[in-house]
N, C-alpha and C. Protein backbone atom coordinates (compact mmCIF):
# COMPACT_ATOMS: atom_id res chain seq x y z
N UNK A 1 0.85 -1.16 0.00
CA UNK A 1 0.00 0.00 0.00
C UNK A 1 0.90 1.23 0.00
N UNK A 2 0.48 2.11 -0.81
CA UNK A 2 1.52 3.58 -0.31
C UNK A 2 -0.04 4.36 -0.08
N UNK A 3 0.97 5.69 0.71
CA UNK A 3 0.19 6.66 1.33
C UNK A 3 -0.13 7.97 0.18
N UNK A 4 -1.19 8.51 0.05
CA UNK A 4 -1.69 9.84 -0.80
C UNK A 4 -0.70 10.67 -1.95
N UNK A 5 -0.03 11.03 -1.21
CA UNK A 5 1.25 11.69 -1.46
C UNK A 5 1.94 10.63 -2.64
N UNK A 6 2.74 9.72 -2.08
CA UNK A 6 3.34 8.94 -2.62
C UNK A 6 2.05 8.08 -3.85
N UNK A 7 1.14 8.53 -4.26
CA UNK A 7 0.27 7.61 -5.00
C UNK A 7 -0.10 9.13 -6.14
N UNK A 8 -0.23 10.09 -5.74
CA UNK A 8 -0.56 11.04 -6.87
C UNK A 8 1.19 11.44 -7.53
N UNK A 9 2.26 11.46 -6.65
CA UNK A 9 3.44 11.60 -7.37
C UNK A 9 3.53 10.39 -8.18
N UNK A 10 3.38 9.43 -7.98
CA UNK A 10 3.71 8.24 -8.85
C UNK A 10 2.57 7.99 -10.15
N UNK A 11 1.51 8.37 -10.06
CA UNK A 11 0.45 8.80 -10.78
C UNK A 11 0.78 9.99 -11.98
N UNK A 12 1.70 11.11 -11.37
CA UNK A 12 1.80 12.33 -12.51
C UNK A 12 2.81 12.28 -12.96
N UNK A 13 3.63 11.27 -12.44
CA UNK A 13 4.88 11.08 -13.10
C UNK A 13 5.16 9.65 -13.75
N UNK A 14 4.27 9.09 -14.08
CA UNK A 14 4.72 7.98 -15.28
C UNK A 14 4.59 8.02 -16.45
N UNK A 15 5.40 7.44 -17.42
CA UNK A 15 5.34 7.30 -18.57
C UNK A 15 4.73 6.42 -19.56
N UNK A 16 4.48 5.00 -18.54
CA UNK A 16 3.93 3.95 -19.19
C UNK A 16 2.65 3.30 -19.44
N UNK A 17 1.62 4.78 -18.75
CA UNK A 17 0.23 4.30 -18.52
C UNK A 17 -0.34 5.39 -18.23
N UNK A 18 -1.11 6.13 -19.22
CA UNK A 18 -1.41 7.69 -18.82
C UNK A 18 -3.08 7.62 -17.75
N UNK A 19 -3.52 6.04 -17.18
CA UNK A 19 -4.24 6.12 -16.23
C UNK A 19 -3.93 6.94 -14.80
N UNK A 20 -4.57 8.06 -14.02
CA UNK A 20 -4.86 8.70 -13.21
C UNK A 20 -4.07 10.12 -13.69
N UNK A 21 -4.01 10.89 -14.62
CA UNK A 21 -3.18 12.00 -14.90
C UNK A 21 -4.82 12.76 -15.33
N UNK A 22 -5.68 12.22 -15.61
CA UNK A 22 -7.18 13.04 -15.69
C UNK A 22 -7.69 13.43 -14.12
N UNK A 23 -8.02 14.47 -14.01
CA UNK A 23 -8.40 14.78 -13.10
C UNK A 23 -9.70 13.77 -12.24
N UNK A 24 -11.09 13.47 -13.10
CA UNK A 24 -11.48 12.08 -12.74
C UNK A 24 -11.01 10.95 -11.99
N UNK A 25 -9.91 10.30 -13.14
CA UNK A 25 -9.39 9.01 -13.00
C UNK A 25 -8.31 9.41 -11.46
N UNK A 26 -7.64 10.21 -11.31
CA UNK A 26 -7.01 10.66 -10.16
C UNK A 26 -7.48 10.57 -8.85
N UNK A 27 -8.99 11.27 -8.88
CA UNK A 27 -10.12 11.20 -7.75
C UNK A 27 -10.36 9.89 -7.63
N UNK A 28 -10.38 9.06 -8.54
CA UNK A 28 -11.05 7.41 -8.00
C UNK A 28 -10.15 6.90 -7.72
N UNK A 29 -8.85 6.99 -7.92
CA UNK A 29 -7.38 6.19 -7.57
C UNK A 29 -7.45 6.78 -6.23
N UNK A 30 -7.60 8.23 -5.36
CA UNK A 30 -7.14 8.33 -4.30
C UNK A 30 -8.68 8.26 -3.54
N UNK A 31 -9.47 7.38 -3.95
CA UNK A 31 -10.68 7.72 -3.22
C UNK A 31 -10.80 5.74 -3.26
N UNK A 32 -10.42 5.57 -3.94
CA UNK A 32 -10.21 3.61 -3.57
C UNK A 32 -8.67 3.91 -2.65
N UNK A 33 -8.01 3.84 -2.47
CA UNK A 33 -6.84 3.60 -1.99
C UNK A 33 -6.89 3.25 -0.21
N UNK A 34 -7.60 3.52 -0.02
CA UNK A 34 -7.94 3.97 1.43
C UNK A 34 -8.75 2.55 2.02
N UNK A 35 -9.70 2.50 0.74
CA UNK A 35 -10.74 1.92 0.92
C UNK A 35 -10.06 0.48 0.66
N UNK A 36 -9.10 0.24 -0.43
CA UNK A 36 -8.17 -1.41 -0.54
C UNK A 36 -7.67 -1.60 0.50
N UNK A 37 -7.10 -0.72 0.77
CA UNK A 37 -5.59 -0.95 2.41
C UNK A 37 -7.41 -1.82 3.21
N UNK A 38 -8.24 -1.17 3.79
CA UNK A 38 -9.16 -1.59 4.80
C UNK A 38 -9.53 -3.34 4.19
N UNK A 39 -10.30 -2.75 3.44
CA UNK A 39 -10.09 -4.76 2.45
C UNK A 39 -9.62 -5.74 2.60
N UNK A 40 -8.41 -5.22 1.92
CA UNK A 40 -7.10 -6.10 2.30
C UNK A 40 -7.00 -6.70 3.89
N UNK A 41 -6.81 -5.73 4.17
CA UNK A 41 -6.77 -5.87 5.87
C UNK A 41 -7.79 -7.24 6.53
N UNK A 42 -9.46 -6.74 5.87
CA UNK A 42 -10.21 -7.51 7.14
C UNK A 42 -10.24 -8.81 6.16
N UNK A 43 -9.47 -9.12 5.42
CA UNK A 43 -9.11 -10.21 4.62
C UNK A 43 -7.99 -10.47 5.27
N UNK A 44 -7.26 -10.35 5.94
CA UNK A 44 -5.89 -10.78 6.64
C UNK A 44 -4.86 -10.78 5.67
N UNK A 45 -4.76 -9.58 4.59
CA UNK A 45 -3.29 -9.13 3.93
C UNK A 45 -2.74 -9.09 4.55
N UNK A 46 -1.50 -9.48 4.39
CA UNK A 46 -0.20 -8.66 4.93
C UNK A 46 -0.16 -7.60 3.85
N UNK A 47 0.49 -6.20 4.85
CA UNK A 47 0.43 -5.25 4.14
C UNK A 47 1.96 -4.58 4.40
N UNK A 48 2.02 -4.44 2.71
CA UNK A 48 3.29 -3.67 2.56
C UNK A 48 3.41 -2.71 2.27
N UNK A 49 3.82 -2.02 3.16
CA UNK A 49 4.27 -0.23 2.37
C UNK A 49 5.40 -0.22 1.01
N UNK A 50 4.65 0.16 0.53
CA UNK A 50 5.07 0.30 -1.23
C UNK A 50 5.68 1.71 -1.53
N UNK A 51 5.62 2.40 -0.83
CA UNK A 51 6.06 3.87 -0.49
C UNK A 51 7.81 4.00 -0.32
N UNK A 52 8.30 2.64 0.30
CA UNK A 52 9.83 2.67 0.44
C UNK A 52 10.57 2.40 -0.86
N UNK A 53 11.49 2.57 -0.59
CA UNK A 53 12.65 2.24 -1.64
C UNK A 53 12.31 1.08 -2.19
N UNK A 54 12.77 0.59 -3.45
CA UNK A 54 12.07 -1.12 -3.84
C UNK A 54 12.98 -1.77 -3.30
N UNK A 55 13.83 -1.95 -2.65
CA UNK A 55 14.60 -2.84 -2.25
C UNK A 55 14.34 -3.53 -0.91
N UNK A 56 13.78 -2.64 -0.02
CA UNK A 56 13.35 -2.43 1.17
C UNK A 56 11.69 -3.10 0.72
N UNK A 57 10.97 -2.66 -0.35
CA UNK A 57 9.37 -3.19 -0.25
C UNK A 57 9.93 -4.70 -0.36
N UNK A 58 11.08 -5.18 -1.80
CA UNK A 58 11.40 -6.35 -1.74
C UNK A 58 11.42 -7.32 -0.92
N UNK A 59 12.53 -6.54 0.35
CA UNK A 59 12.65 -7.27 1.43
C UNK A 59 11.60 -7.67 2.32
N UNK A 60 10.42 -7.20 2.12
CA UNK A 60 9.43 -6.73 2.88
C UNK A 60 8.77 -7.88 2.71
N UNK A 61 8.22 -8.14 1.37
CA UNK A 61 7.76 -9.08 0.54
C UNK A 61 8.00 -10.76 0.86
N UNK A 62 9.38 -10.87 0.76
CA UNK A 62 10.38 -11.79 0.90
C UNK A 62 10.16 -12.46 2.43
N UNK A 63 9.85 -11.16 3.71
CA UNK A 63 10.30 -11.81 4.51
C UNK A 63 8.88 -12.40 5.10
N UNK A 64 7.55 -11.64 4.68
CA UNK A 64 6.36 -12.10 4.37
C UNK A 64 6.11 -12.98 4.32
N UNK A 65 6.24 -13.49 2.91
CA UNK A 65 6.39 -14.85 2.96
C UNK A 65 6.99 -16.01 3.30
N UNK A 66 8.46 -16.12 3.74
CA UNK A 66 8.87 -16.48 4.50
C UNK A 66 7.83 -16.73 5.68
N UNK A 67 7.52 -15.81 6.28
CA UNK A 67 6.43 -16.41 7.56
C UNK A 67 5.32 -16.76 7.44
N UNK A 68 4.61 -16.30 5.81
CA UNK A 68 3.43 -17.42 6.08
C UNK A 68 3.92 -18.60 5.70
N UNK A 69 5.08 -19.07 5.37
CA UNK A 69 5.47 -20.28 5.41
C UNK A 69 5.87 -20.86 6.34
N UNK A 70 6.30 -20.25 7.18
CA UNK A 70 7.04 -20.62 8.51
C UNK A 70 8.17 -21.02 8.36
N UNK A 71 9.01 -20.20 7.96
CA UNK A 71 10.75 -19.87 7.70
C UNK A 71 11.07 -19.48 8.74
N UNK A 72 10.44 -18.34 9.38
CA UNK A 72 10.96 -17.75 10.70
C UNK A 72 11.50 -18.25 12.00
């Protein structure tokens, strides 16, 4: 999951998908976002902040699973 901020910068600055750069499509990206993280949640996601460096979400990911496997 990333936070507001980090979801409209990543939104006005891509190149590979001109979805959420309309003012519309923008409003429904930050008006679901809120509403997935909760979802996710009472579904028992693990939730990753997507907001960090990718190396760090990587690790994040990695160590995730690892424990729903029971690596830990």
């Amino acid at each position: 999951m990333i936070d507001e901020d980090t979801l409209r910068h990543r939104l006005a600055t891509r190149t590979t998908n001109a979805f959420g750069q309309h003012p519309e499509e923008l409003a429904a990206a930050l008006k679901w976002n809120p509403r997935m993280r909760a979802i996710y949640e009472s579904r028992g996601a693990t939730i990753i902040d997507a907001s960090k460096p990718v190396t760090e979400v990587v690790d994040s990911v990695i160590d995730a699973a690892q424990e729903l496997r029971g690596d830990t």
